[in-house]
Each structure stands twice: as C-alpha cells, then as structure tokens.
Protein backbone atom coordinates (compact mmCIF):
# COMPACT_ATOMS: atom_id res chain seq x y z
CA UNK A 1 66.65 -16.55 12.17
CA UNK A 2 63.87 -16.00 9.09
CA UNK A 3 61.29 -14.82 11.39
CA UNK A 4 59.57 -12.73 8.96
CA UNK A 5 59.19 -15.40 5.65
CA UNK A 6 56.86 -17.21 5.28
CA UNK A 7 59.16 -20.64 4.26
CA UNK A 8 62.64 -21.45 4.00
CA UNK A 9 65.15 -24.62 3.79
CA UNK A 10 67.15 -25.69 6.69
CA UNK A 11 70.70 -26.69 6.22
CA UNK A 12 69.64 -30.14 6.48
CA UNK A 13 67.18 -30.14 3.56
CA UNK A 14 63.88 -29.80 6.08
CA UNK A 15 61.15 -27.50 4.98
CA UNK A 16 60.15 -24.70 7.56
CA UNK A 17 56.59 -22.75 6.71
CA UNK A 18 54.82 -20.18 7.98
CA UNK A 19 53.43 -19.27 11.47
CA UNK A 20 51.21 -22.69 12.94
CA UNK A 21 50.84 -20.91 16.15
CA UNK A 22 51.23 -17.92 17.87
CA UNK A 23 51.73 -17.55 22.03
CA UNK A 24 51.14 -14.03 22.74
CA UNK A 25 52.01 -11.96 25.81
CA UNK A 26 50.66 -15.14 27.72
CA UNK A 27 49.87 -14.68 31.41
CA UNK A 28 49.21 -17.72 33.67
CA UNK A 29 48.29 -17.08 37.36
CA UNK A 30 47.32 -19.44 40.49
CA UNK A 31 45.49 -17.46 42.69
CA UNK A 32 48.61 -15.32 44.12
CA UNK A 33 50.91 -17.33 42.01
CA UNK A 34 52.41 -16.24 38.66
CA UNK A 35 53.13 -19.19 36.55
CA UNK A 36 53.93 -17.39 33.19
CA UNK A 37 54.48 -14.08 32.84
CA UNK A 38 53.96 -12.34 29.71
CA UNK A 39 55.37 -14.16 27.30
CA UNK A 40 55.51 -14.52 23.31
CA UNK A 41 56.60 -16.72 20.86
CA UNK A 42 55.87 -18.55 18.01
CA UNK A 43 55.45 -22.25 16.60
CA UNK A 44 56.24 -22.40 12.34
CA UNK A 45 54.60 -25.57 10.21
CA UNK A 46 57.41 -28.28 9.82
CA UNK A 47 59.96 -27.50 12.41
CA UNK A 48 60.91 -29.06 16.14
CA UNK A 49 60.10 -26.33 18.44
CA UNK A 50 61.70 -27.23 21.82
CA UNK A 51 60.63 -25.23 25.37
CA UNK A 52 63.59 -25.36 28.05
CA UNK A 53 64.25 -24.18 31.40
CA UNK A 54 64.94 -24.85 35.34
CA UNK A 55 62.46 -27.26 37.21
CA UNK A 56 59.40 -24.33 38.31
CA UNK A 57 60.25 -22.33 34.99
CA UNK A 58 56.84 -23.03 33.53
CA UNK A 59 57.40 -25.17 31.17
CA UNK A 60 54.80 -27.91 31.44
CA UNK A 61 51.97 -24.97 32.64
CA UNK A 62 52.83 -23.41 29.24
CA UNK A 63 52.39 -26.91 26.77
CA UNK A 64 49.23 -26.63 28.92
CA UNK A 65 47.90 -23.37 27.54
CA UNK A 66 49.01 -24.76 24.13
CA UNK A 67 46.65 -28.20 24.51
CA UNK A 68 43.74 -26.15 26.07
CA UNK A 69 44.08 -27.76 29.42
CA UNK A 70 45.10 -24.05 31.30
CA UNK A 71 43.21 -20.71 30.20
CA UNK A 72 45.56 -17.73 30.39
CA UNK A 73 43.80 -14.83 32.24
CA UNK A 74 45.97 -12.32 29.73
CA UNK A 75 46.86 -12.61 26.22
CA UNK A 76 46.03 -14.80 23.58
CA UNK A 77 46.37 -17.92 21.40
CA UNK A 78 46.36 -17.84 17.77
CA UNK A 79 46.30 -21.14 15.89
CA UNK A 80 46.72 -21.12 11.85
CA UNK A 81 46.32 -17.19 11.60
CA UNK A 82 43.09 -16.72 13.88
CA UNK A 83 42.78 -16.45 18.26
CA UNK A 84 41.84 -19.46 19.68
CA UNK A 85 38.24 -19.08 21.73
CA UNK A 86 38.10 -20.78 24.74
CA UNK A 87 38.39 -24.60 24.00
CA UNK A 88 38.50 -28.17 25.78
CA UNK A 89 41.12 -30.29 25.39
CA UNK A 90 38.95 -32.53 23.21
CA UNK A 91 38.41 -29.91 20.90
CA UNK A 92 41.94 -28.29 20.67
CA UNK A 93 42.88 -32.85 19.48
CA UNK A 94 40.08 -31.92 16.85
CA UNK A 95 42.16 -28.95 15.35
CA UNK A 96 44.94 -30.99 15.27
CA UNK A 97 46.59 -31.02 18.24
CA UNK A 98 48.37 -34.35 20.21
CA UNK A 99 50.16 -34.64 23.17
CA UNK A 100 52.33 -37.11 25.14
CA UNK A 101 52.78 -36.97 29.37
CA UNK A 102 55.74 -36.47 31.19
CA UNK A 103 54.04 -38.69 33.85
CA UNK A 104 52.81 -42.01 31.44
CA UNK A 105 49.09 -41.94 30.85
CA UNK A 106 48.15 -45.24 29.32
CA UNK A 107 45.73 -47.74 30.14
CA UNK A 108 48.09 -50.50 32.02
CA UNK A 109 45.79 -53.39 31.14
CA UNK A 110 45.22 -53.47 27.79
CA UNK A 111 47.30 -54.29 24.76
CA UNK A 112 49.48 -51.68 22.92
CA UNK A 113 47.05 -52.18 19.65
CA UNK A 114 44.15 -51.10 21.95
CA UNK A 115 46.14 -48.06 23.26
CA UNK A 116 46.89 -46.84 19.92
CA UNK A 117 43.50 -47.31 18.83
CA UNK A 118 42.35 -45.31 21.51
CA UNK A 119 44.41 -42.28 19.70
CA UNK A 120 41.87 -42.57 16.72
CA UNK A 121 38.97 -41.44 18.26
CA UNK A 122 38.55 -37.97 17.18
CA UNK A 123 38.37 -39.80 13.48
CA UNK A 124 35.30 -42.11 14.21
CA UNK A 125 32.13 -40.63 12.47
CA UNK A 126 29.81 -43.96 12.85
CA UNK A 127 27.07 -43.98 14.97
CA UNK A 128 26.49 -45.69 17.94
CA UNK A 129 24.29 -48.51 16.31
CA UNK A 130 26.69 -48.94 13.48
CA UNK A 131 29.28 -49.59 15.92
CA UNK A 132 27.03 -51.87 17.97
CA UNK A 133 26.19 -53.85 15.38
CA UNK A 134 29.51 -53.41 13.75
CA UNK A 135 28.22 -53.12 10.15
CA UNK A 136 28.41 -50.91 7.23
CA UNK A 137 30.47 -47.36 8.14
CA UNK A 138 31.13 -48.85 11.25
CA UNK A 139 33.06 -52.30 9.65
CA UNK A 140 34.39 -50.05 7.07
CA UNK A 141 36.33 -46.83 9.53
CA UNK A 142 37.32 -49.69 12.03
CA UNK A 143 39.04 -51.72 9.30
CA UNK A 144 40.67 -48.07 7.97
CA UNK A 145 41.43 -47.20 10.85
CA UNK A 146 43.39 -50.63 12.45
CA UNK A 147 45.15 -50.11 9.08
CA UNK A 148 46.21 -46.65 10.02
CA UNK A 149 47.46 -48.04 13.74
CA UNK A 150 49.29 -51.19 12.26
CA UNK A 151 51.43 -48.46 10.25
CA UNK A 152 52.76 -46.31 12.90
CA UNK A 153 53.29 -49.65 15.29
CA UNK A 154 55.21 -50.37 11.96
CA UNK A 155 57.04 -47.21 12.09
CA UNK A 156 57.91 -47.02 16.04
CA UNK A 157 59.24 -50.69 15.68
CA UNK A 158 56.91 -52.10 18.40
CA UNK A 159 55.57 -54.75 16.64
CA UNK A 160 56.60 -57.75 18.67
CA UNK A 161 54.49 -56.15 21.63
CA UNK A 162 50.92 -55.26 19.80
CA UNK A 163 49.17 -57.52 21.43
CA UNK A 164 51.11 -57.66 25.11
CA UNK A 165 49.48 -55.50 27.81
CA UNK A 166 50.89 -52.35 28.26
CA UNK A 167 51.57 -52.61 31.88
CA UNK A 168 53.95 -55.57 31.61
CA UNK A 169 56.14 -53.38 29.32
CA UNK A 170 59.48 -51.73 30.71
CA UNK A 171 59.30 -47.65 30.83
CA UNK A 172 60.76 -47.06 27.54
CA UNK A 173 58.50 -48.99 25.89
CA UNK A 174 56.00 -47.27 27.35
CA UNK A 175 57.02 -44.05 26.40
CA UNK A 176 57.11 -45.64 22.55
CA UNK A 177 53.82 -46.59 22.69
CA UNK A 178 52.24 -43.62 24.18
CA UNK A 179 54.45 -41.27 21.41
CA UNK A 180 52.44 -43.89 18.84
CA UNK A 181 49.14 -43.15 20.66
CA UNK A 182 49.43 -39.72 19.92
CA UNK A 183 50.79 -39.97 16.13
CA UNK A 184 47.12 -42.23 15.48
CA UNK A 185 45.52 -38.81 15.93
CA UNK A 186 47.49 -37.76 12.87
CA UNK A 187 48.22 -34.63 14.55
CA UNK A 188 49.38 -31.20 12.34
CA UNK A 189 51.23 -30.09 15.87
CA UNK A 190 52.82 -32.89 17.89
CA UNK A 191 53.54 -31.80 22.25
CA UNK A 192 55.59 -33.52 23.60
CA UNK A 193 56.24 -33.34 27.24
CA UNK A 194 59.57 -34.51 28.50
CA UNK A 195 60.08 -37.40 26.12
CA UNK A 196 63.35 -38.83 27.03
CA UNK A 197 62.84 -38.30 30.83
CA UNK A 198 63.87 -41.69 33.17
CA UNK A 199 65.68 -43.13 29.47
CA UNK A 200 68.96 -44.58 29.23
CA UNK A 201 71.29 -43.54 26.84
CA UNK A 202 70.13 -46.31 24.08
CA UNK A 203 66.43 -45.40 24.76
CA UNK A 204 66.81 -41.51 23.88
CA UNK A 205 68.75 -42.71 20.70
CA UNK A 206 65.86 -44.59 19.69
CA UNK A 207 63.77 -41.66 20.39
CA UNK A 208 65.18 -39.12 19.34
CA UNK A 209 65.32 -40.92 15.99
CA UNK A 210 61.81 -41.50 15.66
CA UNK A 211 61.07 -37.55 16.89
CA UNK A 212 63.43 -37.08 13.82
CA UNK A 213 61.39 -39.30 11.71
CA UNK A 214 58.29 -38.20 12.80
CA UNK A 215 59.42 -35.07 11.60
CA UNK A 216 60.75 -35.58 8.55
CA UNK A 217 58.55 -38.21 7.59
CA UNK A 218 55.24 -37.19 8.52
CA UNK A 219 55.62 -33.45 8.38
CA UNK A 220 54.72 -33.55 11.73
CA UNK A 221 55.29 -29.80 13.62
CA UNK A 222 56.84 -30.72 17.07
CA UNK A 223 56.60 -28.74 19.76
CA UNK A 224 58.79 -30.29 22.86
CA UNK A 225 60.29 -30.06 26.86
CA UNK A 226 63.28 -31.93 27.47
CA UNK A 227 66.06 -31.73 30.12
CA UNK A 228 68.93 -32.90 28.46
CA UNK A 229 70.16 -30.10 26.43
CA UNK A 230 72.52 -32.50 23.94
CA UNK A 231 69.12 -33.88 23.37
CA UNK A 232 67.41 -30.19 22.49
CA UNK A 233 70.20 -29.02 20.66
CA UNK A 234 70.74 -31.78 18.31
CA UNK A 235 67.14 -32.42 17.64
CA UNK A 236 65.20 -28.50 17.41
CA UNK A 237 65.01 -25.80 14.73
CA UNK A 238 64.65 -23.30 17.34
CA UNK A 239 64.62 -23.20 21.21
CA UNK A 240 62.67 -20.67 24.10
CA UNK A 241 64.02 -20.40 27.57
CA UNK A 242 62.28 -20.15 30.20
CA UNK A 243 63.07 -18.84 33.76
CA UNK A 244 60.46 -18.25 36.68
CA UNK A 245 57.61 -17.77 34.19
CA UNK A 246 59.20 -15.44 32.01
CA UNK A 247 61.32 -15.78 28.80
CA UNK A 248 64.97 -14.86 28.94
CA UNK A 249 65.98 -16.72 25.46
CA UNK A 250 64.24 -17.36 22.01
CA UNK A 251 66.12 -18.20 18.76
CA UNK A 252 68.52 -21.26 17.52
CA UNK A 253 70.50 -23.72 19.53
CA UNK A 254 73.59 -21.47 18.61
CA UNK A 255 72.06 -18.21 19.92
CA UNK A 256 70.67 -19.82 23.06
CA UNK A 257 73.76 -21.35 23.76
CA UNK A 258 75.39 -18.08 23.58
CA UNK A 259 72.68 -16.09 25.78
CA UNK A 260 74.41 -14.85 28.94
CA UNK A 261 70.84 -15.05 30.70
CA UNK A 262 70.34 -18.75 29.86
CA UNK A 263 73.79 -19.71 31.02
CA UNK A 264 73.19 -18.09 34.38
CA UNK A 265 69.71 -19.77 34.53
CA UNK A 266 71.64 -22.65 34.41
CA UNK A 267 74.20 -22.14 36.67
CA UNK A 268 72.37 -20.72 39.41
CA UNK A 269 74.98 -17.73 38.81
CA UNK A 270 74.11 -13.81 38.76
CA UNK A 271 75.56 -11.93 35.85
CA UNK A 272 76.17 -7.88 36.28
C-alpha cells in the first residue's frame, strides 16, 4: 500500500490524496472498561476507509472518537495535518465532518425534504430576524440552499417521497434518506455507521451504489462499519480490523483477507 505519497491512482481510475486524518495510539476507557486500546491508523482524502470487526470490537466507540462524541483519555486526533482540541460534535460537522446511525435518527413526522434540510444547518449565516421575517439573506440562503437539497434527493433517487413523512417510509428508505441528510452538510469526510445493516439483498445494491457514487462523484472521503464483508471488500480502498479494542489488521481487502489474526477473529479459532 502507498502509505508514504502523498497521491496516487487506484486501479479503477479513483484519485487517493494525502493524509485527511490521523487516529493515533487512541485509548478509550469506561471506568474499568477498555474500549480501544492503543490504536493507530489513518484516513487519506478521496478513498472508502472501512472499520471491521466482531460485535464488542470497538467499532462504533471508535467512529465516535472520530465525530467528537467520545474523548480518548490517551492519544490524539489529527485532522488535515494539525491535533484536534477538544471539540463538540457540532463543531467537529463544522470542519467537515457527517455522520449516519446504525440505529435511524430521523425525525419520524416530518417530510424527507424537511429532514434533509435539517442537514444544512451548519451553512445558515442569516440572523434570526432575517429568518423571521424571511427577507433579504434569509430568502436568498433558504432558496440556495432547497436548491442544494433538491439535488442530492435527485441523486439518491428519492424523489417520489420528498414530501411523504419519514415515518411512513419502509427501513431502507429510511436509511436513503438519512445517508442524504448527511450529504446536505456537504461533508469533506463522510461516517458511516453500519449502512447496509437490516437490508435485503436489493437494498445494499442500491447502497452500495450510491456509497460508490458518493465517492466518485462528490469526492466525498468515506469512512465506514459494515458487517457483511462482500460488502467491505468490494466497496473500500483499505480496511482496519478490529478485535477487543485493539487492531490486529490494517491494509487492503487482499492483505486483510490474508491476515491469519483476522481469520481467527472471525472464526472464533486460536492460531499457534
């Protein structure tokens, strides 16, 4: 793997840059309870970045550290080259950063429009009487910014439900919309956490296209957690394995596949 470059071409024609973000020697306790354990690794502009492991590996507490919601007592964050201070999650989405929920988080009774409007929030400058009044700036970003919406709903193909209330919709759906909630942010690193989970095998076609697309398209870094390893190793650049808070794998589908500790991880085997 070109670890040490700064950008290269995959063998798919995809650009990969330089270092986005860095995750090192990350430790992650709860009270007498070790969640990660000293761990590195690192997140380049442009590629799919997926995060595997067992159920209790750590996975989800460590897309945590990376939106801000967890503070590691040991080591340190580095976004775009400098650490990371202490942040809320509000202010890691204003550097860029967008998430989706392995459990849904979407607000069941309104539309899908007003759901992905809600992702352009961090992009509203008017003030509070502009808005009230709904003149001037205010007219102006809301019309830019319903513009902005109507394209990804475009994109994601969920056009025929913009106006229908999101809790009406069947789970996939949901999952669609909330991926679109987070693209309104216009994110430069993209989390997603377990995006395929509860699909059938149509709706993780359909979504792993549009991760692809999202990708390609957009430029969008993706940084993911997903079960179904047909579904990690078709879609990422590079994959880290996880195992009881600690890393036992880091490098490309074809090395991972070939680590002796990630095959016992998954197995439930011993190796000696």
């Amino acid at each position: 793997m070109k670890d040490n470059v700064e950008s290269y071409v995959t063998e798919d024609g995809r650009t990969i840059g330089g270092l986005l973000m860095e995750m090192k020697s990350i430790t992650l306790r709860f009270g007498g309870v070790v969640a990660i354990k000293d761990i590195s690794f690192d997140i380049r502009e442009g590629e799919i970045r997926a995060i595997i492991g067992p159920n209790g590996a750590g996975k989800s507490s460590m897309l945590n550290v990376i939106s801000g919601f967890y503070r590691p007592q040991e080591g340190e964050v580095w976004f775009r080259g400098k650490p990371r201070p202490s942040m809320k999650p509000y202010q890691v989405a204003r550097q860029g950063i967008a998430r989706t929920f392995q459990n849904i988080a979407l607000f069941e009774g309104m539309t899908v429009l007003d759901n992905v409007m809600t992702g352009r929030l961090t992009h509203m400058k008017a003030g509070l009487a502009s808005q009230a009044l709904w003149r001037g700036a205010a007219e102006r970003e809301e019309t830019e910014n319903r513009e902005k919406v109507e394209k990804i709903i475009d994109f994601l193909e969920i056009q025929a439900i913009r106006k229908t209330p999101v809790g009406r919709l069947p789970y996939g759906l949901k999952k669609r919309v909330e991926l679109a909630r987070a693209l309104a942010a216009e994110p430069m690193l993209l989390l997603l956490d377990e995006p395929m989970a509860g699909m059938n095998v149509e709706e993780k076609e359909d979504m792993s296209r549009f991760i692809l697309d999202v990708n390609d398209e957009f430029g969008t870094t993706i940084a993911l957690i997903e079960h179904d390893m047909g579904v990690v190793m078709d879609l990422s650049d590079r994959v880290v394995v996880m195992d009881y808070g600690r890393k036992i794998g880091d490098g490309t589908p074809d090395e991972v596949r070939g680590n002796q500790d990630v095959i016992d991880a998954y197995l439930g085997v011993s190796h000696d």
